[in-house]
C-alpha atoms as a PDB file:
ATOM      1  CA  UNK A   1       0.000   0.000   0.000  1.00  0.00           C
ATOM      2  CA  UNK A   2       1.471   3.605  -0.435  1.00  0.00           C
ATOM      3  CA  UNK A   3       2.745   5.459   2.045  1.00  0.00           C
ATOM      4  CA  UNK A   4       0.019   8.530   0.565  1.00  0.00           C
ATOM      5  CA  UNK A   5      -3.308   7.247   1.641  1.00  0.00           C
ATOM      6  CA  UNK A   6      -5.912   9.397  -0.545  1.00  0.00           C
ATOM      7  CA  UNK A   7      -7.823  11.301   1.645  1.00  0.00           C
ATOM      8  CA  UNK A   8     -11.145   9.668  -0.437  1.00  0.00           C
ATOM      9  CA  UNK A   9     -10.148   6.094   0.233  1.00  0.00           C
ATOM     10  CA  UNK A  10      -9.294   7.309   4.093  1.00  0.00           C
ATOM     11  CA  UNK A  11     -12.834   8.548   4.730  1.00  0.00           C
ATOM     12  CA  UNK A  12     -14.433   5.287   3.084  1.00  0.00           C
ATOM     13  CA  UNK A  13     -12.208   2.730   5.300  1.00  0.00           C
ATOM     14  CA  UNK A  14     -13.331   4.753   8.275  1.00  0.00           C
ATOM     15  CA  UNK A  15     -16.966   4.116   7.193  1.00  0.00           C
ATOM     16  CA  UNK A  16     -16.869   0.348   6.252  1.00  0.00           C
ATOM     17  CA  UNK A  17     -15.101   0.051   9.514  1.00  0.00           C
ATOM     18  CA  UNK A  18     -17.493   1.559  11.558  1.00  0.00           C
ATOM     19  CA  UNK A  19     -20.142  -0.309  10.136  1.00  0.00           C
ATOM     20  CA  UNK A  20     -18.755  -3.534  10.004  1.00  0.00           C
ATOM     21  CA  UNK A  21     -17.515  -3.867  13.720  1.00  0.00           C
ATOM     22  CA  UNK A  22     -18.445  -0.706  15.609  1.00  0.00           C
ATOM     23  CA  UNK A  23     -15.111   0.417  16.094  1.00  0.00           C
ATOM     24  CA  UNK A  24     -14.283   4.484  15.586  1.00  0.00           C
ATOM     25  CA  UNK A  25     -11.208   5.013  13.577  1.00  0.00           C
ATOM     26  CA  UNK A  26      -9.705   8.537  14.275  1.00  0.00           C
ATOM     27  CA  UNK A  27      -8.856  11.014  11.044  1.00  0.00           C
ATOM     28  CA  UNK A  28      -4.919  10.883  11.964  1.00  0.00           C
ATOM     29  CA  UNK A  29      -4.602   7.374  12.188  1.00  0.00           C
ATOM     30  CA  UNK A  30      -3.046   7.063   8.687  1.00  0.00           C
ATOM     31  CA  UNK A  31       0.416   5.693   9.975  1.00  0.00           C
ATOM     32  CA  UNK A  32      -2.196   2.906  11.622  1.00  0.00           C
ATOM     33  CA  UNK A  33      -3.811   1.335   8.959  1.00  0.00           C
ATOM     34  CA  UNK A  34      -0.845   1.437   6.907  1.00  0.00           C
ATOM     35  CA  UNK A  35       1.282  -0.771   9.539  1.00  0.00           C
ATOM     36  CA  UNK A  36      -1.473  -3.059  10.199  1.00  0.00           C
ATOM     37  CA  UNK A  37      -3.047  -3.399   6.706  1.00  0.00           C
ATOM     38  CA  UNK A  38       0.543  -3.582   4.740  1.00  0.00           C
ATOM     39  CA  UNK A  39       0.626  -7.736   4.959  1.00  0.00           C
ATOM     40  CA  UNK A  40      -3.073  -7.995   4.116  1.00  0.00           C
ATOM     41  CA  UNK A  41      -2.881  -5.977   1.154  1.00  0.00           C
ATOM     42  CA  UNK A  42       0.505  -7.628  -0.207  1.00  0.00           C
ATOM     43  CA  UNK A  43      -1.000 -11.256  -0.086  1.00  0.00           C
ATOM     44  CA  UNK A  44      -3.844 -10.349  -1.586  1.00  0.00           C
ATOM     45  CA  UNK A  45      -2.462  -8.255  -3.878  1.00  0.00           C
ATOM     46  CA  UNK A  46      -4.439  -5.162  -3.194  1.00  0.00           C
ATOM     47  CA  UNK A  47      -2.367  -2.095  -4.521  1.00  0.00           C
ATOM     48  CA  UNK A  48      -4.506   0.435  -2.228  1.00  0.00           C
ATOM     49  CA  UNK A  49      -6.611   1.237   0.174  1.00  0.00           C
ATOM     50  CA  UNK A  50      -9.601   2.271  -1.752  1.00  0.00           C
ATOM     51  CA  UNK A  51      -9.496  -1.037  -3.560  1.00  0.00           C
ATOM     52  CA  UNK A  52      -9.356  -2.918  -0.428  1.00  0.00           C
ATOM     53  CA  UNK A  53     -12.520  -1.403   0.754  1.00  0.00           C
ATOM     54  CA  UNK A  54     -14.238  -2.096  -2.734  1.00  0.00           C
ATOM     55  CA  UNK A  55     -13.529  -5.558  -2.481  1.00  0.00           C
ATOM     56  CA  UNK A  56     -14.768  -5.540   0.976  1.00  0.00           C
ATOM     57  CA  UNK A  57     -17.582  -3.857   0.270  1.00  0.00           C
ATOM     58  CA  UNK A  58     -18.768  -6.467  -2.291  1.00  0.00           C
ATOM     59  CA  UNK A  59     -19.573  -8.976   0.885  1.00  0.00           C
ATOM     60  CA  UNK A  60     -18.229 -11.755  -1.069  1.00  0.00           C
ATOM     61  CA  UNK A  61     -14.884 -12.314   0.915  1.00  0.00           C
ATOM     62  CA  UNK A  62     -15.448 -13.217   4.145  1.00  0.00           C
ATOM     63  CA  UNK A  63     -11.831 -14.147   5.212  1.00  0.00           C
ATOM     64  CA  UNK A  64     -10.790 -11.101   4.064  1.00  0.00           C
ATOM     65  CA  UNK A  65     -13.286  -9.291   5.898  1.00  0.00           C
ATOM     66  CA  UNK A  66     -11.978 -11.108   9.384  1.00  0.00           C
ATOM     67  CA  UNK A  67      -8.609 -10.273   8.628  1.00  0.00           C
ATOM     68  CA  UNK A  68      -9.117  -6.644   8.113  1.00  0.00           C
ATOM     69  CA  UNK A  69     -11.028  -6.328  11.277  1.00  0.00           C
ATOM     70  CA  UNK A  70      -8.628  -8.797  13.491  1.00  0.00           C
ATOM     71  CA  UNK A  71      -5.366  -6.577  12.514  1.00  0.00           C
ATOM     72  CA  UNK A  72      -7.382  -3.174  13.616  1.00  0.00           C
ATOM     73  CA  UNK A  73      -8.961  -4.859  16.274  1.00  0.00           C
ATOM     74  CA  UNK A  74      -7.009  -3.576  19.580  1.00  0.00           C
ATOM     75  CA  UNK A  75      -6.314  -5.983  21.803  1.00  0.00           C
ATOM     76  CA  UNK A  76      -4.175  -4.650  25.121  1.00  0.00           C
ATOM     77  CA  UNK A  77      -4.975  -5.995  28.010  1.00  0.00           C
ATOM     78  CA  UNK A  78      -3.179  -7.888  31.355  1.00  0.00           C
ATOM     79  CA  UNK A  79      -3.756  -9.893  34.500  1.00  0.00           C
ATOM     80  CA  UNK A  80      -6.871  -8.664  36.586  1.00  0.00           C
ATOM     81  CA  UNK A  81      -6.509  -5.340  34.698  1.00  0.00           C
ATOM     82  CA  UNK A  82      -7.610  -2.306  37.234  1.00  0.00           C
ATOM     83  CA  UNK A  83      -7.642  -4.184  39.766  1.00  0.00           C
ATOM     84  CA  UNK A  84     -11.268  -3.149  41.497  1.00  0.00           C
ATOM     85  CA  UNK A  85     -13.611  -5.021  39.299  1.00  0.00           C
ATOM     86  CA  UNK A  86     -11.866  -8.629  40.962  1.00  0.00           C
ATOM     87  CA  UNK A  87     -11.889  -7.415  44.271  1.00  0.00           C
ATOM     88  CA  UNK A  88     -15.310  -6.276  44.163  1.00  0.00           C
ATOM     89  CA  UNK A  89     -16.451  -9.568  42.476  1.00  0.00           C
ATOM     90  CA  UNK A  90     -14.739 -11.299  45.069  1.00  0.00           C
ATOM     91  CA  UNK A  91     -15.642  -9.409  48.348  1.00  0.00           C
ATOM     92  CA  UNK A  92     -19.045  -8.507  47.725  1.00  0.00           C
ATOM     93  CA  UNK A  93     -20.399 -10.004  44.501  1.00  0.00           C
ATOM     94  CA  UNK A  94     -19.737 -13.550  45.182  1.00  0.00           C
ATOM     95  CA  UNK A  95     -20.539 -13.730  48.991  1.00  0.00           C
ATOM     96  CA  UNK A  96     -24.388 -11.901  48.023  1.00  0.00           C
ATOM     97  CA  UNK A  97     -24.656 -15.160  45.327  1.00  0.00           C
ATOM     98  CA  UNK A  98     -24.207 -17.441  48.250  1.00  0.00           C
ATOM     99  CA  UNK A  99     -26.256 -15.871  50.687  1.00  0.00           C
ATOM    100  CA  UNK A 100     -28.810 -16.100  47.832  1.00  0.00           C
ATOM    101  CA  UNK A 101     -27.865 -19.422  46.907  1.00  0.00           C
ATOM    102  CA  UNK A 102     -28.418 -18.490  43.498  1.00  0.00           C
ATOM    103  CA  UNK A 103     -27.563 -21.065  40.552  1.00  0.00           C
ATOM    104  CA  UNK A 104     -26.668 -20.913  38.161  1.00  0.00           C
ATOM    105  CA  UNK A 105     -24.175 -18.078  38.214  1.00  0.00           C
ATOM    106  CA  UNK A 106     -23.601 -16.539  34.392  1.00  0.00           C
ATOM    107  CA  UNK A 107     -20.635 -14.477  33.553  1.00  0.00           C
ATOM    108  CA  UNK A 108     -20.045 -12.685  30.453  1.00  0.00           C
ATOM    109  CA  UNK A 109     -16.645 -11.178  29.814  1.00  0.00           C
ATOM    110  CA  UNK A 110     -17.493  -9.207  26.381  1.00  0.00           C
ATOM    111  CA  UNK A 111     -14.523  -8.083  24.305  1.00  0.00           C
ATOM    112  CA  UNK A 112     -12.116 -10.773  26.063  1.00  0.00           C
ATOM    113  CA  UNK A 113      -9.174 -10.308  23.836  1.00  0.00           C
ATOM    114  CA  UNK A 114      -6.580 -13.187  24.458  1.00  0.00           C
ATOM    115  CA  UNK A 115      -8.118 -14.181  27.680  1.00  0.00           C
ATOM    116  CA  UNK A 116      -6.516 -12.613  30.410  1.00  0.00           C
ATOM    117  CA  UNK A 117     -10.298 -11.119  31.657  1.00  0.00           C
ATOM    118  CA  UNK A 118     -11.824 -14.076  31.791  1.00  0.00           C
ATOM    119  CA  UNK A 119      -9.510 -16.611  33.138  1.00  0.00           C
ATOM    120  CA  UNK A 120      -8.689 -14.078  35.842  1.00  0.00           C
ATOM    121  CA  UNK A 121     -12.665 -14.561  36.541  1.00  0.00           C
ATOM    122  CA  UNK A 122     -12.151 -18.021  36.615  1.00  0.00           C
ATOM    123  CA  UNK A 123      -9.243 -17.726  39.494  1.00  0.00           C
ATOM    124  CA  UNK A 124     -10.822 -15.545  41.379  1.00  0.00           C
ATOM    125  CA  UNK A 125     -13.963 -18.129  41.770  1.00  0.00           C
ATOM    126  CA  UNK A 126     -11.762 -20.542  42.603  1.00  0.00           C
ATOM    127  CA  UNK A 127      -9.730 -18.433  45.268  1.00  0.00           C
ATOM    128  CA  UNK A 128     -13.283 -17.834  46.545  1.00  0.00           C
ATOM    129  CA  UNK A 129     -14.477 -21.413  46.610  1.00  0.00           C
ATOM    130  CA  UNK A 130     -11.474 -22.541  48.227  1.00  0.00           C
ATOM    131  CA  UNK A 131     -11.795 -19.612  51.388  1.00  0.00           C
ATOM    132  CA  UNK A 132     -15.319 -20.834  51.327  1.00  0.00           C
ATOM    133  CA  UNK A 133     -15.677 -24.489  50.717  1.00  0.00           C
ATOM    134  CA  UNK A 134     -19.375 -24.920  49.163  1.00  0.00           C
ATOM    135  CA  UNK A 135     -20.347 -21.809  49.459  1.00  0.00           C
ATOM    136  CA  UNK A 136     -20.947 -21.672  45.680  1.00  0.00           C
ATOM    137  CA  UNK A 137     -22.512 -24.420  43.550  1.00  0.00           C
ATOM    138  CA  UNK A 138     -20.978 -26.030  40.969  1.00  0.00           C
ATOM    139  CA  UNK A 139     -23.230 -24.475  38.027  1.00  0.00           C
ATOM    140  CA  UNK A 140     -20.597 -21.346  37.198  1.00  0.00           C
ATOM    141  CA  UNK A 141     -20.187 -20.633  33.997  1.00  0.00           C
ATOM    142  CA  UNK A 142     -18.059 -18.039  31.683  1.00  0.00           C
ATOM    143  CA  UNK A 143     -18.874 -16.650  28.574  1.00  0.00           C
ATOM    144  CA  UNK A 144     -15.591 -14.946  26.764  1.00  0.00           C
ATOM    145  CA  UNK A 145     -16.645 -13.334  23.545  1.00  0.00           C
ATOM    146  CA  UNK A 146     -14.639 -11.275  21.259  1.00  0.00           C
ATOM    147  CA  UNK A 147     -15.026  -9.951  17.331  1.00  0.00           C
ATOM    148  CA  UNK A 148     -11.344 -11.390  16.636  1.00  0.00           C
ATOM    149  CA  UNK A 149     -11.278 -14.976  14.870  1.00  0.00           C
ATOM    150  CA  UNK A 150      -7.303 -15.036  15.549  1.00  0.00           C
ATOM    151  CA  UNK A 151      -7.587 -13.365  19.453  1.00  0.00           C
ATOM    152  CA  UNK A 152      -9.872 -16.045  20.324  1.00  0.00           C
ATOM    153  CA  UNK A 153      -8.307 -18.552  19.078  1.00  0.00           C
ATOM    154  CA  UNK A 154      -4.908 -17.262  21.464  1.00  0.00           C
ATOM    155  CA  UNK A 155      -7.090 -16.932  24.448  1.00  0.00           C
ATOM    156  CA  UNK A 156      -8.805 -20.500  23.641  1.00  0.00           C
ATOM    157  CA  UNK A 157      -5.222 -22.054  23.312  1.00  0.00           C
ATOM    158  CA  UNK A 158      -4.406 -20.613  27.127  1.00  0.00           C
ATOM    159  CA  UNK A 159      -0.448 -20.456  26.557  1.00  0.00           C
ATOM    160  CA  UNK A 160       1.179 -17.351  27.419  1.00  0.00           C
ATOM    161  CA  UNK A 161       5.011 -16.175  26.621  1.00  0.00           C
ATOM    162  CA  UNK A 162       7.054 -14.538  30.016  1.00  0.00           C
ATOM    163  CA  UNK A 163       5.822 -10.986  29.137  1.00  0.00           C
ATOM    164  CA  UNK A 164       2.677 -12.039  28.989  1.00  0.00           C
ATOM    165  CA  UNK A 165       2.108 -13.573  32.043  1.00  0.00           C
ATOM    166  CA  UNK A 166       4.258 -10.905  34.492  1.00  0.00           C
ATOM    167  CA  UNK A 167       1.882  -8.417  33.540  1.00  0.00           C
ATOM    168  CA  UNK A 168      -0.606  -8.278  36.299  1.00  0.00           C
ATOM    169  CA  UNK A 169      -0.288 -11.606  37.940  1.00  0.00           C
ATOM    170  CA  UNK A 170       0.723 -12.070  41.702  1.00  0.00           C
ATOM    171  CA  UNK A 171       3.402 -14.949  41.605  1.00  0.00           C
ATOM    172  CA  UNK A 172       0.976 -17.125  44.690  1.00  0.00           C
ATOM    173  CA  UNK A 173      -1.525 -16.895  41.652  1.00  0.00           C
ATOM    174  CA  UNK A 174       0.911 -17.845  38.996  1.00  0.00           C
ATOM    175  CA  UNK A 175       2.201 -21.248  40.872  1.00  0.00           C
ATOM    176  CA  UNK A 176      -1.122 -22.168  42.052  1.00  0.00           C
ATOM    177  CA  UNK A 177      -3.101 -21.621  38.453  1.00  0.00           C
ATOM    178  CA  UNK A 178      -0.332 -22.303  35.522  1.00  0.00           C
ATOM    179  CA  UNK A 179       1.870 -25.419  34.344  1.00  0.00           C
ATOM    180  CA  UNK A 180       5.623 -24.182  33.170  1.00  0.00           C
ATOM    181  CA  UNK A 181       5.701 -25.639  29.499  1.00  0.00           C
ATOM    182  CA  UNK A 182       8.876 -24.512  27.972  1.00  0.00           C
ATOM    183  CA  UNK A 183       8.963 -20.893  27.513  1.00  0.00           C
ATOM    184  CA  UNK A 184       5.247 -20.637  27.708  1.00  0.00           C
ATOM    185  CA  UNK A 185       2.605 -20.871  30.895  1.00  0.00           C
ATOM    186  CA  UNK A 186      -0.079 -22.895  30.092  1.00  0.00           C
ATOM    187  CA  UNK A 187      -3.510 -22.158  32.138  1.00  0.00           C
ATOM    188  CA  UNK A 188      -4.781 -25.240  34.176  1.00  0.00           C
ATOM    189  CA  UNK A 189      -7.728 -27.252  32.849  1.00  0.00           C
ATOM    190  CA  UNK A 190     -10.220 -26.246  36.147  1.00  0.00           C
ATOM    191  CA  UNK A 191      -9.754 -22.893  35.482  1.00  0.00           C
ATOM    192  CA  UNK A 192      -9.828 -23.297  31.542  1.00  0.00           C
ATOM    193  CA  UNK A 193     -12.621 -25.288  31.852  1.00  0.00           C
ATOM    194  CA  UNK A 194     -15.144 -22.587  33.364  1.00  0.00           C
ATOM    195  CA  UNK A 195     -14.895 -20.615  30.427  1.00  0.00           C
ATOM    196  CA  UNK A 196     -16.692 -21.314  27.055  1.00  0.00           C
ATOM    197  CA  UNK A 197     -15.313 -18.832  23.699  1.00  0.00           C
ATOM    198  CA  UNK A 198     -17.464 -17.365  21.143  1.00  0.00           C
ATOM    199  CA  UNK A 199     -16.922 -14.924  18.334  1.00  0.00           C
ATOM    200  CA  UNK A 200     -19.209 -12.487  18.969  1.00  0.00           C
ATOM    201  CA  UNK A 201     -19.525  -8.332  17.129  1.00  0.00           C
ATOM    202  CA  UNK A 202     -20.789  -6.427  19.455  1.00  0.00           C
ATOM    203  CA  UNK A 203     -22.749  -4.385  16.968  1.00  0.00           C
ATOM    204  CA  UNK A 204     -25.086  -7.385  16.105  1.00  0.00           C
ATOM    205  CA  UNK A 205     -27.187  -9.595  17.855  1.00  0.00           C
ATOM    206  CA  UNK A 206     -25.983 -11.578  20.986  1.00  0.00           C
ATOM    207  CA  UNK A 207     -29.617 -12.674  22.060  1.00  0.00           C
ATOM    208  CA  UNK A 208     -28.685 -16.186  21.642  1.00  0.00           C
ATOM    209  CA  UNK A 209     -25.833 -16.477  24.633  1.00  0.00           C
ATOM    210  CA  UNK A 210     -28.977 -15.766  27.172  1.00  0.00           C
ATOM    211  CA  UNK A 211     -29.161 -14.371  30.483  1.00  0.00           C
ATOM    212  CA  UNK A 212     -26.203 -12.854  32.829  1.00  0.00           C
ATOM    213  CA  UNK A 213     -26.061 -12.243  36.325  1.00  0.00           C
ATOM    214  CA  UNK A 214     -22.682 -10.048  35.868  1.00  0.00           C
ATOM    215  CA  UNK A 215     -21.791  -8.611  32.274  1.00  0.00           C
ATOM    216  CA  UNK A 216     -17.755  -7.507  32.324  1.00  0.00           C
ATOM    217  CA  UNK A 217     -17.604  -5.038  29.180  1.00  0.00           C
ATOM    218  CA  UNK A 218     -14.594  -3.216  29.702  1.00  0.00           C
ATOM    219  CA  UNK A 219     -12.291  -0.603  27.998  1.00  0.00           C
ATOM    220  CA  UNK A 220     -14.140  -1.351  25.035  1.00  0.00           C
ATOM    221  CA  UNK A 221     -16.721   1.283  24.608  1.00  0.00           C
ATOM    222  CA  UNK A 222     -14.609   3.841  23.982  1.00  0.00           C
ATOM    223  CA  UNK A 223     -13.786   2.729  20.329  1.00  0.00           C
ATOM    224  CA  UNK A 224     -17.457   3.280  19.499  1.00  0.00           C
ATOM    225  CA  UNK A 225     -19.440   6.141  18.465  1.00  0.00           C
ATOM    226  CA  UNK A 226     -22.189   7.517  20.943  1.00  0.00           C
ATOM    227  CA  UNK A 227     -24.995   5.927  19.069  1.00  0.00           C
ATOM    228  CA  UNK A 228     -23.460   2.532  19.078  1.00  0.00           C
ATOM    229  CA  UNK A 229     -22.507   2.369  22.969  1.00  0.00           C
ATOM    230  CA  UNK A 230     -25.951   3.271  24.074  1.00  0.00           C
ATOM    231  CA  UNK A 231     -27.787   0.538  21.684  1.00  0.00           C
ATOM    232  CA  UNK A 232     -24.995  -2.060  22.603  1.00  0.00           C
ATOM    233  CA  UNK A 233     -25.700  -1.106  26.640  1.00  0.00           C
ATOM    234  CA  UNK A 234     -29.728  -1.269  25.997  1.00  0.00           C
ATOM    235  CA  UNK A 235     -29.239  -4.584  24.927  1.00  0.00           C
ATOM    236  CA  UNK A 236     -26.936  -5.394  27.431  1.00  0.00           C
ATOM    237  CA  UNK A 237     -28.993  -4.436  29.618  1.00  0.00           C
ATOM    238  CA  UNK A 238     -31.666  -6.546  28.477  1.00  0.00           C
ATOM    239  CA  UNK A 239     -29.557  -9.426  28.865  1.00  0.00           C
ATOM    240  CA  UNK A 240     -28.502  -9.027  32.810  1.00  0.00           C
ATOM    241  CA  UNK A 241     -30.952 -10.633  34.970  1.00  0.00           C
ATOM    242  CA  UNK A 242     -32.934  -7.922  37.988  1.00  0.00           C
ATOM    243  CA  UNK A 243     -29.781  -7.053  40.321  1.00  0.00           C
ATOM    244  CA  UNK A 244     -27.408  -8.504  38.591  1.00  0.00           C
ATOM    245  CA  UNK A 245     -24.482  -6.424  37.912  1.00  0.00           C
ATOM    246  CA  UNK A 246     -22.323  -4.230  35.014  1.00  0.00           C
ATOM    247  CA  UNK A 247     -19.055  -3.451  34.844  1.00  0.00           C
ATOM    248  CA  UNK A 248     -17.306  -0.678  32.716  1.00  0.00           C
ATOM    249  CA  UNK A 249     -14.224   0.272  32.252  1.00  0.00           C
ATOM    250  CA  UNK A 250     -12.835   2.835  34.480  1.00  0.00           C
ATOM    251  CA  UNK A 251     -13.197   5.870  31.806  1.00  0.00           C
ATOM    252  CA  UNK A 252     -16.495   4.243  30.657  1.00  0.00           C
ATOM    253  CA  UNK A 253     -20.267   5.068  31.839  1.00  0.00           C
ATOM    254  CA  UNK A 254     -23.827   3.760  31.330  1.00  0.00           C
ATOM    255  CA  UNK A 255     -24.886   7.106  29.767  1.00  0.00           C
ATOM    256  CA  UNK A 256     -28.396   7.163  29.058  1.00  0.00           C
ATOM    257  CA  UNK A 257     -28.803   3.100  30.020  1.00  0.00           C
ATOM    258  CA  UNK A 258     -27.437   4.501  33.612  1.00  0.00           C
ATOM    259  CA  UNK A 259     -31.587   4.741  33.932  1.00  0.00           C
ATOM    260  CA  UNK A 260     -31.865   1.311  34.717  1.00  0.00           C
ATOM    261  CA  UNK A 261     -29.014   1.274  37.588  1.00  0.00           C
ATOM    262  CA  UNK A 262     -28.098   1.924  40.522  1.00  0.00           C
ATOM    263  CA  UNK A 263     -24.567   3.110  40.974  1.00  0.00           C
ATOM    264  CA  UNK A 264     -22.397   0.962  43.735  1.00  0.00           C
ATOM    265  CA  UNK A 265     -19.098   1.975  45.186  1.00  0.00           C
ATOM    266  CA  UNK A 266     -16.702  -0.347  47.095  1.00  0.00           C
ATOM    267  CA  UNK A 267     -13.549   0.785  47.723  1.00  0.00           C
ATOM    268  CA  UNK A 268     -11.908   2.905  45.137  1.00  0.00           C
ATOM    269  CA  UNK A 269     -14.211   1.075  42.378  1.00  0.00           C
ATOM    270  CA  UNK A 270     -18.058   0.927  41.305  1.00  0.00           C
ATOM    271  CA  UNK A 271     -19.988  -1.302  39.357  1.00  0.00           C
ATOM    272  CA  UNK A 272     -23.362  -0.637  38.316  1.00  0.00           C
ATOM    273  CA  UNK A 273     -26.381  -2.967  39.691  1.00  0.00           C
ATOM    274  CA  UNK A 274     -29.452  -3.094  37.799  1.00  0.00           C
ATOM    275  CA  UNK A 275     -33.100  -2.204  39.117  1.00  0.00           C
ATOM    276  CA  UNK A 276     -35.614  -4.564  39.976  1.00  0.00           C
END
């Protein structure tokens, strides 16, 4: 692709984007989509932008659709990222479930990248369980969804190089929950096995994963336009059972969906409990 990205084929990427996965794309983010789109464009022999979104635009290439999306998909994110949203789940979510007794518990960690959100779900219910033996039933599960073919396939696979795994993780956390495998950690099968993947675009229909009783959709907001956050938190919404619970991220809010909340703080965090 050339370095000169026609202003014309800019503004037309930024709209096929938006409209195939939600996300935002700034108007100086040339430098961007050049160093992520370069590959994608050289094997498919695509000599420019505009052309790429042409042949995108025609519907009839669905691989190449995924890849454009998976290489401007963003996808930072570490051990129990923030912090709050863990405790929280684990000093006051999780002890109000077992007072309640409720079953089953349904977890949805939306935009889970390569699985760090999610699996650091999973070892906090275990932590829990083991502080409080039966406290919890056994009916726990974890839905990790994400628009990323390639992401999901990482998290799925549960293997993480050293970088990976010092970023966030207390070392008590890293023995008890990981197998050494060569230069990788692999996550252990209890905690991998809580946690079902699905590819899932925010922007379309998720009615078929159910009911939640917490919905973690976090630091992922931000990429959208306004009119696209508050439909994807209406139907949210929809899907998180009377007081169960939301959390954002921590530059995120509910906006106009913040009707159908109330606002909870514990410690230096919040999460956002729906009406009954």
């Amino acid at each position: 692709m050339s370095n000169a990205i026609k202003p014309a084929d800019y503004s037309a990427f930024q709209r096929y984007l938006e409209h195939a996965s939600g996300i935002v794309l700034g108007d100086n983010k040339h430098y961007l989509v050049t160093s992520r789109l370069n590959r994608i464009l050289k094997e498919h022999k695509i000599d420019r932008l505009g052309e790429l979104v042409k042949v995108l635009e025609t519907g009839r290439n669905r691989n190449l659709q995924t890849e454009v999306v998976d290489a401007m998909t963003t996808n930072e994110t570490s051990w129990f990222r923030d912090s709050h949203p863990y405790r929280i789940l684990q000093e006051a979510l999780l002890p109000d479930f077992s007072k309640a007794r409720r079953t089953p518990i349904r977890i949805w960690s939306a935009a889970c990248s390569s699985g760090q959100e999610p699996y650091s779900i999973s070892m906090v219910i275990d932590d829990f369980q083991r502080k409080n033996p039966g406290a919890l039933g056994s009916n726990i599960q974890i839905i990790a969804t994400d628009i990323s073919s390639s992401i999901l396939a990482k998290a799925k696979a549960a293997r993480y190089d050293n970088i990976a795994i010092g970023r966030g993780l207390a070392e008590d956390f890293k023995s008890r929950y990981f197998r050494k495998d060569g230069d990788q950690w692999e996550v252990i099968e209890p905690i991998r096995n809580r946690v079902q993947f699905r590819q899932i675009n925010l922007m379309q229909s998720y009615a078929l994963l159910g009911r939640f009783d917490i919905i973690f959709c976090r630091n992922v907001l931000i990429y959208f336009s306004g009119e696209a956050k508050q439909d994807i938190l209406e139907r949210m919404t929809s899907a998180i059972n009377q007081c169960g619970y939301l959390f954002l991220g921590g530059s995120e809010s509910p906006g106009n969906a913040g009707r159908h909340y109330d606002m909870e703080r514990h410690g230096g965090g919040m999460v956002y409990k729906r009406k009954s």
